[in-house]
Protein backbone atom coordinates (compact mmCIF):
# COMPACT_ATOMS: atom_id res chain seq x y z
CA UNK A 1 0.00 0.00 0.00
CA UNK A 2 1.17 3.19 -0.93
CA UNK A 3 1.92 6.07 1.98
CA UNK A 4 -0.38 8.47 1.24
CA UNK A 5 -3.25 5.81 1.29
CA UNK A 6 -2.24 5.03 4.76
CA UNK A 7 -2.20 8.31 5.76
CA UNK A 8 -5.76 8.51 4.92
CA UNK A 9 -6.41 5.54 6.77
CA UNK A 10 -5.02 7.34 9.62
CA UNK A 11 -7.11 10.50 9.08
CA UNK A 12 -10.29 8.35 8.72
CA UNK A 13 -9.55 6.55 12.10
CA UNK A 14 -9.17 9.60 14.20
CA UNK A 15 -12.14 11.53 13.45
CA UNK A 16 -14.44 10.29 15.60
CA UNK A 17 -16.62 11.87 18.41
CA UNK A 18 -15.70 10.35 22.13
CA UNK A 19 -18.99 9.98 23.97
CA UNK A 20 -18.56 9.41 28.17
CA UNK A 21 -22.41 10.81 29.20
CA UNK A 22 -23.80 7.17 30.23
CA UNK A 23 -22.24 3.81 30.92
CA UNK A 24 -23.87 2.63 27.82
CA UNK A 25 -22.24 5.24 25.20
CA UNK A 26 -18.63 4.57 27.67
CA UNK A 27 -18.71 1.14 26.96
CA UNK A 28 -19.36 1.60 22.99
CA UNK A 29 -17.00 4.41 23.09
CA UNK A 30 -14.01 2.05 24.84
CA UNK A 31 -15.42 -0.65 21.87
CA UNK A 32 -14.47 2.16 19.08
CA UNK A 33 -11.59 2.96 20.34
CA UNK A 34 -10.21 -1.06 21.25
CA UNK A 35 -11.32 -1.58 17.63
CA UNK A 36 -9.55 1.29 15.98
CA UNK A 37 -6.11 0.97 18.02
CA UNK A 38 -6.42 -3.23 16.80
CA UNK A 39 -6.67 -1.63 13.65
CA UNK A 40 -3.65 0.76 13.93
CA UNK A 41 -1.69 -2.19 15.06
CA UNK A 42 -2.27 -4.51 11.69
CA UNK A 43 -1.17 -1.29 9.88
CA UNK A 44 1.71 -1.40 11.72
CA UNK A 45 2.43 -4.93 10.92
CA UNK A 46 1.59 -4.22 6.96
CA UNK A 47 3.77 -1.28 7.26
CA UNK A 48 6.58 -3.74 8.65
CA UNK A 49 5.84 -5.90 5.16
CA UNK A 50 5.70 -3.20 2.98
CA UNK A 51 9.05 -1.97 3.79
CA UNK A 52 10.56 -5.74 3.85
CA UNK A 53 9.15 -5.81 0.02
CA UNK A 54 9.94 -2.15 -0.61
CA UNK A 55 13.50 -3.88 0.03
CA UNK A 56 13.48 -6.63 -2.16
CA UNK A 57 12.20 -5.17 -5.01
CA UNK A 58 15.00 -2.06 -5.01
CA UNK A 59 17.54 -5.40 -4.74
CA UNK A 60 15.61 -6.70 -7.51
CA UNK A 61 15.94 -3.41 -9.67
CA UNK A 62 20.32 -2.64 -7.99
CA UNK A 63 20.73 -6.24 -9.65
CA UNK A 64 18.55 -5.48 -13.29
CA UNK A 65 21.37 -2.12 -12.98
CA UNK A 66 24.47 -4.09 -12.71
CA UNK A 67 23.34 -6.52 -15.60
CA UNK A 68 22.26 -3.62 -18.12
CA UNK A 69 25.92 -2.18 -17.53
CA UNK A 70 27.68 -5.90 -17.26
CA UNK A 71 30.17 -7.16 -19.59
CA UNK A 72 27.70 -9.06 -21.52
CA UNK A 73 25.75 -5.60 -22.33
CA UNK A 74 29.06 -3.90 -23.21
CA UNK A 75 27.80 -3.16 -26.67
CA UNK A 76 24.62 -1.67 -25.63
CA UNK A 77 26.47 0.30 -23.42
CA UNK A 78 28.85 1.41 -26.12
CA UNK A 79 26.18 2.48 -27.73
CA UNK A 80 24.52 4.07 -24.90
CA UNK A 81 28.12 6.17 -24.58
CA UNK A 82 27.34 7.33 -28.01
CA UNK A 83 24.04 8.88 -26.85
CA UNK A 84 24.60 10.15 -23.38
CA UNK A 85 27.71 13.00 -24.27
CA UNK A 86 30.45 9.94 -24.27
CA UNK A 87 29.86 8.87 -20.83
CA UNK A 88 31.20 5.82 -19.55
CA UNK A 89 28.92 2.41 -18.77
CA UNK A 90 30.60 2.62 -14.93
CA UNK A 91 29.36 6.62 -14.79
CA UNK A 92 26.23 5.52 -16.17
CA UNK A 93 26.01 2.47 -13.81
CA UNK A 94 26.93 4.66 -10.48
CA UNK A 95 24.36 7.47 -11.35
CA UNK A 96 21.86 4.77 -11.81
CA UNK A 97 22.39 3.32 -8.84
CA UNK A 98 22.60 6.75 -6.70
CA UNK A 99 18.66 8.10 -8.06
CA UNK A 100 17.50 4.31 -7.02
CA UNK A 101 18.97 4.17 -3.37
CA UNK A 102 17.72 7.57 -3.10
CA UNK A 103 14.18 6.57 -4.29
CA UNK A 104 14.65 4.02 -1.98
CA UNK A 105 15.38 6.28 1.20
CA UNK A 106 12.70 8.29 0.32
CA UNK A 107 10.05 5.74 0.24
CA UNK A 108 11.35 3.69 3.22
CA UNK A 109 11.41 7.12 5.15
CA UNK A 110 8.19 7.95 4.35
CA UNK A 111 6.90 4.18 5.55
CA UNK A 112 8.89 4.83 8.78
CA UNK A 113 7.06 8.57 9.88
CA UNK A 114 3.68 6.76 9.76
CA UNK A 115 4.55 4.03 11.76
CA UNK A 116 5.87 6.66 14.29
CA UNK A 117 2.31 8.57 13.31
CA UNK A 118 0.63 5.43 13.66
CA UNK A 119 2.91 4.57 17.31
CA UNK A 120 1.78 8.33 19.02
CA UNK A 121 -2.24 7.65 17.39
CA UNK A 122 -2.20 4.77 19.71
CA UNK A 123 -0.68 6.29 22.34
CA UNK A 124 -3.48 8.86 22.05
CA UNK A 125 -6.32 6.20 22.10
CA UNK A 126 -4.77 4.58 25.09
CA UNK A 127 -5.04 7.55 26.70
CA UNK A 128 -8.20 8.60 25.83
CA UNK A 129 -9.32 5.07 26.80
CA UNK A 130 -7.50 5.25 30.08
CA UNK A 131 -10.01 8.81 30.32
CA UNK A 132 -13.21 6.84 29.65
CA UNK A 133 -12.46 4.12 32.23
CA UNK A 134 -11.72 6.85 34.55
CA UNK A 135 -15.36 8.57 33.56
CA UNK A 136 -17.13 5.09 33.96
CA UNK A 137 -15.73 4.52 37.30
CA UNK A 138 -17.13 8.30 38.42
CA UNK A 139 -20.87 7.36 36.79
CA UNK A 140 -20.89 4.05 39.36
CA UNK A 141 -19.61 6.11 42.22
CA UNK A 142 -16.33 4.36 42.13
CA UNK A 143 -14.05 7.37 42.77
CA UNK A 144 -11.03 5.38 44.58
């Protein structure tokens, strides 16, 4: 999944109203919010994958770099040497390889701010939960 869908996963997930007035609407309230911090933690988990196969496939892609400029290829490159203002295969190759790793930073770093998004939205709803508890205890008359 792509970071800006998750982000508006996130956004979805947060805007909710918090309702404490009765026991009733405390209970469905602590429900919501057991079921939406559940939900933050899968996307956690899927985050976890994502960057594992965000990995694999940049490997994938460092390895279809090294063959394009290998030995084998040597003529394509040639003629690739012709066409880009007689630069060499290894130029070629390194410049290649720098705009992927920094693709890949970029994408891995974005995956790694919402999972610390996702870490302080929990946080948040634990709280908040941790609040509604509190308010249930104060509607029985449990104030210890």
């Amino acid at each position: 999944m792509d970071a800006d869908e998750y982000q508006k996963i996130i956004r979805n997930l947060i805007d909710f109203e918090i309702e404490m007035s009765s026991i009733a609407k405390s209970r469905q309230t602590l429900l919501l919010l057991h079921e939406k911090r559940e939900i933050m933690l899968k996307m956690k988990e899927q985050i976890n994958k994502d960057i594992r196969s965000t990995e694999v496939h940049y490997l994938s892609m460092r390895t279809g770099i090294r063959e394009e400029f290998s030995r084998d290829n040597i003529n394509n490159s040639k003629r690739k040497k012709l066409l880009n203002k007689n630069k060499s295969p290894a130029m070629m190759r390194a410049k290649a390889m720098k705009k992927l790793e920094s693709d890949r930073k970029g994408k891995i770093e974005n995956y790694k701010d919402i999972k610390i998004n996702i870490d302080d939205v929990i946080v948040q709803i634990e709280d908040v939960m941790v609040e509604v508890y509190g308010s249930m205890k104060s509607l029985l008359g449990n104030n210890e």
